[in-house]
N, C-alpha and C. Protein backbone atom coordinates (compact mmCIF):
# COMPACT_ATOMS: atom_id res chain seq x y z
N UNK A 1 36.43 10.63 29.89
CA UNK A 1 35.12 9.99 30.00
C UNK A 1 34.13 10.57 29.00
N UNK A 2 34.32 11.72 28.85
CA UNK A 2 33.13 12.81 28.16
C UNK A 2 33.52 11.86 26.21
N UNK A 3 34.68 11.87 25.46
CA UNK A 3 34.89 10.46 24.42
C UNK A 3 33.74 9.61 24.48
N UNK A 4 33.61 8.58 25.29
CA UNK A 4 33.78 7.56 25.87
C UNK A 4 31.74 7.98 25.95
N UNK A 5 31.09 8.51 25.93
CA UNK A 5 30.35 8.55 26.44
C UNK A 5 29.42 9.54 25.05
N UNK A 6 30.13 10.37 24.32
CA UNK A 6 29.84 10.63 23.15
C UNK A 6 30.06 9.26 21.71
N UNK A 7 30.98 8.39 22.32
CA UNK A 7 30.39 7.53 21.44
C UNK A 7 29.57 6.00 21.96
N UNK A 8 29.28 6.21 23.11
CA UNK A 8 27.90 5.52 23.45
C UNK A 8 26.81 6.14 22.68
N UNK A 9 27.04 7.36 22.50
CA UNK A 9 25.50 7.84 22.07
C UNK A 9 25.92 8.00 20.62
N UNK A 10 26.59 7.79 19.83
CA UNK A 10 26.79 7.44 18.79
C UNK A 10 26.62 5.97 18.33
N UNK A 11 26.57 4.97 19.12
CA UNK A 11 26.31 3.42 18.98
C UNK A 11 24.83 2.95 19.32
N UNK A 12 24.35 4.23 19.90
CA UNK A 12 22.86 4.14 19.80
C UNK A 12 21.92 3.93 19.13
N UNK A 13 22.83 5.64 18.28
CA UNK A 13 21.96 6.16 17.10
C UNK A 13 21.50 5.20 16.12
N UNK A 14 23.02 4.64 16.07
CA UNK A 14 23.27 3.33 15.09
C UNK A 14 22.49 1.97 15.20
N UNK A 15 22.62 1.75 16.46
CA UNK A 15 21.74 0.45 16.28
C UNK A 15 20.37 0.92 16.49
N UNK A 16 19.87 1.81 16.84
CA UNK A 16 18.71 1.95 16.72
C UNK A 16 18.68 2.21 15.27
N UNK A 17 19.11 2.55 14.52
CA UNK A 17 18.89 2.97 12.92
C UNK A 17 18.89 1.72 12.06
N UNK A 18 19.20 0.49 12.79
CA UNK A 18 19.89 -0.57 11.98
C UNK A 18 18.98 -1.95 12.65
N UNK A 19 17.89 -1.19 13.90
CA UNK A 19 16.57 -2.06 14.37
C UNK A 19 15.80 -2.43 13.20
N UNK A 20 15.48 -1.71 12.23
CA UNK A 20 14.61 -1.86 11.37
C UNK A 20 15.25 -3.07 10.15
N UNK A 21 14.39 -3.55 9.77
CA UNK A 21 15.01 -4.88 8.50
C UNK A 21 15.09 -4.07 7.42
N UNK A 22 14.26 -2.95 7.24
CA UNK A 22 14.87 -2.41 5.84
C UNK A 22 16.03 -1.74 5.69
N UNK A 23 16.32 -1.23 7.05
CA UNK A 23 17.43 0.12 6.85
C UNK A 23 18.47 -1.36 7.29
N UNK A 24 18.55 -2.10 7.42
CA UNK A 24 19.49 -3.38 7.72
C UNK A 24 19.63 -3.38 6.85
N UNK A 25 18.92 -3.51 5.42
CA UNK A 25 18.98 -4.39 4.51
C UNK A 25 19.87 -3.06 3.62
N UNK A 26 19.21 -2.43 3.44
CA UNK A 26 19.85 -1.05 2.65
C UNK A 26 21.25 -0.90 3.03
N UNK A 27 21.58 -1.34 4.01
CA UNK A 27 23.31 -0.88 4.67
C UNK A 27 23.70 -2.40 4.14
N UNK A 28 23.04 -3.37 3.81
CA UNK A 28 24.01 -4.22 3.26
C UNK A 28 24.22 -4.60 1.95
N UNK A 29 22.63 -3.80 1.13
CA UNK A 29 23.48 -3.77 -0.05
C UNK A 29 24.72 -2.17 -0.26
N UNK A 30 24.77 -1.64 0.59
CA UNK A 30 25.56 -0.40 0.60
C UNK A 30 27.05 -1.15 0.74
N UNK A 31 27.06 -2.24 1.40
CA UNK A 31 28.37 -2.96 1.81
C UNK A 31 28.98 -3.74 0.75
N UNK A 32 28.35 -3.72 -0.17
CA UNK A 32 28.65 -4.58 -1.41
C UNK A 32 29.02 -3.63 -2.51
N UNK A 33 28.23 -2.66 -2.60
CA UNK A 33 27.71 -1.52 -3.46
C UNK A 33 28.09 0.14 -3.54
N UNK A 34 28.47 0.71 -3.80
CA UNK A 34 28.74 2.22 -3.05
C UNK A 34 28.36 3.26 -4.17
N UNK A 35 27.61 4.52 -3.91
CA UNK A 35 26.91 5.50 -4.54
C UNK A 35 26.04 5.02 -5.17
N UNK A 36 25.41 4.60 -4.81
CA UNK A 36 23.92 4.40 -5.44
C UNK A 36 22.40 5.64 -5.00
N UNK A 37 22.03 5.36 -5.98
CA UNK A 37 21.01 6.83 -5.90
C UNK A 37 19.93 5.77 -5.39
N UNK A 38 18.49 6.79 -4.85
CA UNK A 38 17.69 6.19 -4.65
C UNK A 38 16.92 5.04 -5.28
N UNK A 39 17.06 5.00 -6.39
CA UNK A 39 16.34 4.24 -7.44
C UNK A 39 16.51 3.13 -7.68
N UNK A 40 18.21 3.38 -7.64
CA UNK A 40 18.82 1.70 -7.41
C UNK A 40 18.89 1.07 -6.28
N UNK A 41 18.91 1.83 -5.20
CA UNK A 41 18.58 1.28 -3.63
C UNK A 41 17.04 0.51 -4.07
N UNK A 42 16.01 1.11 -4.35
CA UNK A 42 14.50 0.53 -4.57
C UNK A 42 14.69 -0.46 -5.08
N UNK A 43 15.52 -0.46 -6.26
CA UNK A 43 15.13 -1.56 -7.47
C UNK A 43 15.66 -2.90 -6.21
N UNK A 44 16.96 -2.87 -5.87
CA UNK A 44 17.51 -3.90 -5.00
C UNK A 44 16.61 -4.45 -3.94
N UNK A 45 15.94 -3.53 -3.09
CA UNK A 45 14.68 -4.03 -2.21
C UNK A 45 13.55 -4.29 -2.89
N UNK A 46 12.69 -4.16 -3.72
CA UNK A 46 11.57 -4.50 -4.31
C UNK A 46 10.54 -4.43 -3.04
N UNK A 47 9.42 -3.61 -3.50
CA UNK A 47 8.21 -3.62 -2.45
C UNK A 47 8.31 -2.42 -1.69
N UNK A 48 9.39 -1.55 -1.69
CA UNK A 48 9.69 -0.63 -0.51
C UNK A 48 8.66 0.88 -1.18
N UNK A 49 8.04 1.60 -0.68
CA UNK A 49 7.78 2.82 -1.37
C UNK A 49 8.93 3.95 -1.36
N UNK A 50 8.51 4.56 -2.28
CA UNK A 50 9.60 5.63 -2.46
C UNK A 50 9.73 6.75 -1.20
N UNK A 51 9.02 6.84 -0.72
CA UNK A 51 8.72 7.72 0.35
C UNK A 51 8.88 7.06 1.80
N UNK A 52 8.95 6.05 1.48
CA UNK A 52 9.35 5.15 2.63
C UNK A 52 10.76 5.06 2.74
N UNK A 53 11.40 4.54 1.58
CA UNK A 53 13.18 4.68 1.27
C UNK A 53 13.44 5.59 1.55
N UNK A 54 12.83 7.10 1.43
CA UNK A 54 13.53 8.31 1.94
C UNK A 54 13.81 8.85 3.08
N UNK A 55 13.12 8.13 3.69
CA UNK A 55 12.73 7.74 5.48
C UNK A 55 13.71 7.12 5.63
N UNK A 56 13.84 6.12 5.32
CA UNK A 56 15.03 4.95 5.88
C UNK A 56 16.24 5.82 5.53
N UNK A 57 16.52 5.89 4.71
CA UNK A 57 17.80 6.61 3.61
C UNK A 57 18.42 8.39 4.85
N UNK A 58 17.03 8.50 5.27
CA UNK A 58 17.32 9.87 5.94
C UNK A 58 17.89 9.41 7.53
N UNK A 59 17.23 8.29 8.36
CA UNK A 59 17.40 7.67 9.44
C UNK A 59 19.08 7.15 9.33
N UNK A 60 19.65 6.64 8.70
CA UNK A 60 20.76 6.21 7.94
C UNK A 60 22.02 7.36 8.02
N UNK A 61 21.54 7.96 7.25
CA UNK A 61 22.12 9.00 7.20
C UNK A 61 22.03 10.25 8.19
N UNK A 62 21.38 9.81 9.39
CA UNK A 62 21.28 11.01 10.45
C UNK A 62 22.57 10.41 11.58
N UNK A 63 22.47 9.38 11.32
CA UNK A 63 23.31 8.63 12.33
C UNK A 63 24.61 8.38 12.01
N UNK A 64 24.81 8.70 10.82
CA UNK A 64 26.48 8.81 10.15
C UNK A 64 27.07 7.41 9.61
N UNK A 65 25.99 6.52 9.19
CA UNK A 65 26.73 5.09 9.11
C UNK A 65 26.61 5.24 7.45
N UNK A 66 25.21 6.48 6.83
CA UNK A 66 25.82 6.11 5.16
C UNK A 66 25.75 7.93 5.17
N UNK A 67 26.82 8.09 3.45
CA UNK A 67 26.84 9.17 3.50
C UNK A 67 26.38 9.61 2.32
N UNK A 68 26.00 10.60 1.88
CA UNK A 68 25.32 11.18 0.82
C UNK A 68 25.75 12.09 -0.08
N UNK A 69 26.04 12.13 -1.52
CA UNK A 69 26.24 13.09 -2.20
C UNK A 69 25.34 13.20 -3.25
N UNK A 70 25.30 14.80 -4.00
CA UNK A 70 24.43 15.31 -4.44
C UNK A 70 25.15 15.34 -6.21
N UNK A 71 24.64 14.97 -7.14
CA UNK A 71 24.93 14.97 -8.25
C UNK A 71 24.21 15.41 -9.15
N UNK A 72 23.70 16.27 -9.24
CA UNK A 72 22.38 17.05 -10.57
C UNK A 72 21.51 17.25 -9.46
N UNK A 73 20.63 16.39 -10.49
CA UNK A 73 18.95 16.07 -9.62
C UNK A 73 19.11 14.27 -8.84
N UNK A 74 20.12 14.27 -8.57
CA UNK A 74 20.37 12.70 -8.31
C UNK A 74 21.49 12.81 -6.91
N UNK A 75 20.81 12.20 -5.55
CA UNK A 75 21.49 11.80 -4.68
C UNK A 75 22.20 10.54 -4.68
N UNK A 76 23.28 10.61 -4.20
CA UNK A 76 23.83 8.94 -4.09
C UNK A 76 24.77 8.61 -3.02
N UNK A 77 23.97 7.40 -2.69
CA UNK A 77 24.58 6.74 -1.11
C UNK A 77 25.71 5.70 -1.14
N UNK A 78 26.31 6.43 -0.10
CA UNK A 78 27.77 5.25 -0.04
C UNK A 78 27.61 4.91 1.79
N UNK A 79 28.00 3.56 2.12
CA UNK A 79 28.44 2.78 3.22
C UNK A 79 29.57 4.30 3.93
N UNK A 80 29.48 4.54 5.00
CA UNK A 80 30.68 5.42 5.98
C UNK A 80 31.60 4.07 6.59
N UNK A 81 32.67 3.37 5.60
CA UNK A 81 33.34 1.96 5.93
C UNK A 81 33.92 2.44 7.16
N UNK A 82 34.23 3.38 8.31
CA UNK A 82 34.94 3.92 9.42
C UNK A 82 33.82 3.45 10.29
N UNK A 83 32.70 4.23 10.33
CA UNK A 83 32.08 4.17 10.97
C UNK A 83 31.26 2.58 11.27
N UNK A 84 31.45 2.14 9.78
CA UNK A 84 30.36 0.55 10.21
C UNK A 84 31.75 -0.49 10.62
N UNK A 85 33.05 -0.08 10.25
CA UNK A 85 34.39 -1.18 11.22
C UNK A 85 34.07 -0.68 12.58
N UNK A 86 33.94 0.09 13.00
CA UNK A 86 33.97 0.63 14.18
C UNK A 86 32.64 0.23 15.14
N UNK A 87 31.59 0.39 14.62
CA UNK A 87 29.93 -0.03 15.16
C UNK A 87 29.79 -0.97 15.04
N UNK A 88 29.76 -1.75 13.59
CA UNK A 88 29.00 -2.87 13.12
C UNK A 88 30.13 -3.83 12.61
N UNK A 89 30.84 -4.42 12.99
CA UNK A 89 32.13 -5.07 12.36
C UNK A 89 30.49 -6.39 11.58
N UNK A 90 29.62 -6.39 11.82
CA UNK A 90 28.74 -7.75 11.84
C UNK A 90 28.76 -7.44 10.15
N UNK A 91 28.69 -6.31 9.60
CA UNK A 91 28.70 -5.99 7.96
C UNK A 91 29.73 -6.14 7.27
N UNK A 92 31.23 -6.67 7.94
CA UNK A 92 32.00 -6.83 7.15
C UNK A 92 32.80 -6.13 6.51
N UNK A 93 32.46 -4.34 6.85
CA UNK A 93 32.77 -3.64 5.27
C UNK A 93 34.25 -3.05 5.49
């Protein structure tokens, strides 16, 4: 039961992370797209602030659906395809 009940609260995290239209939107160009740094996440949404994306990008990534690597001075986000077959089959990935 104790499974079973750790990933209820893992399907939480998620759809609560995935309430918002931007962090929706960000996980679906992630579904198309993979390692993209912040910049190119922005350019794809248009209108978003940078400080706002880092918000979303961090919400995202607290919940395990995108994952993050560090390259210089440059982060870059990829789709967790396990985790969104498993949560979100609705993305396809």
């Amino acid at each position: 039961m104790e499974d079973h009940s750790e990933a209820i609260k893992q399907a939480v995290k998620i759809y609560k992370a995935l309430g918002d239209p931007t962090r929706m939107n960000i996980t679906l160009i992630l579904t198309k797209e993979s390692n993209l740094c912040v910049t190119a996440i922005g350019q794809r949404l248009q209108n978003v602030a940078g400080s706002t994306l880092s918000h979303h990008l961090k919400q995202l990534t607290d919940c395990g659906l995108i994952e993050s690597t560090k390259t210089g001075s440059f982060i870059h986000y990829t789709l967790n395809k396990e985790k969104a077959e498993k949560y979100v089959p609705f993305l396809g990935a």
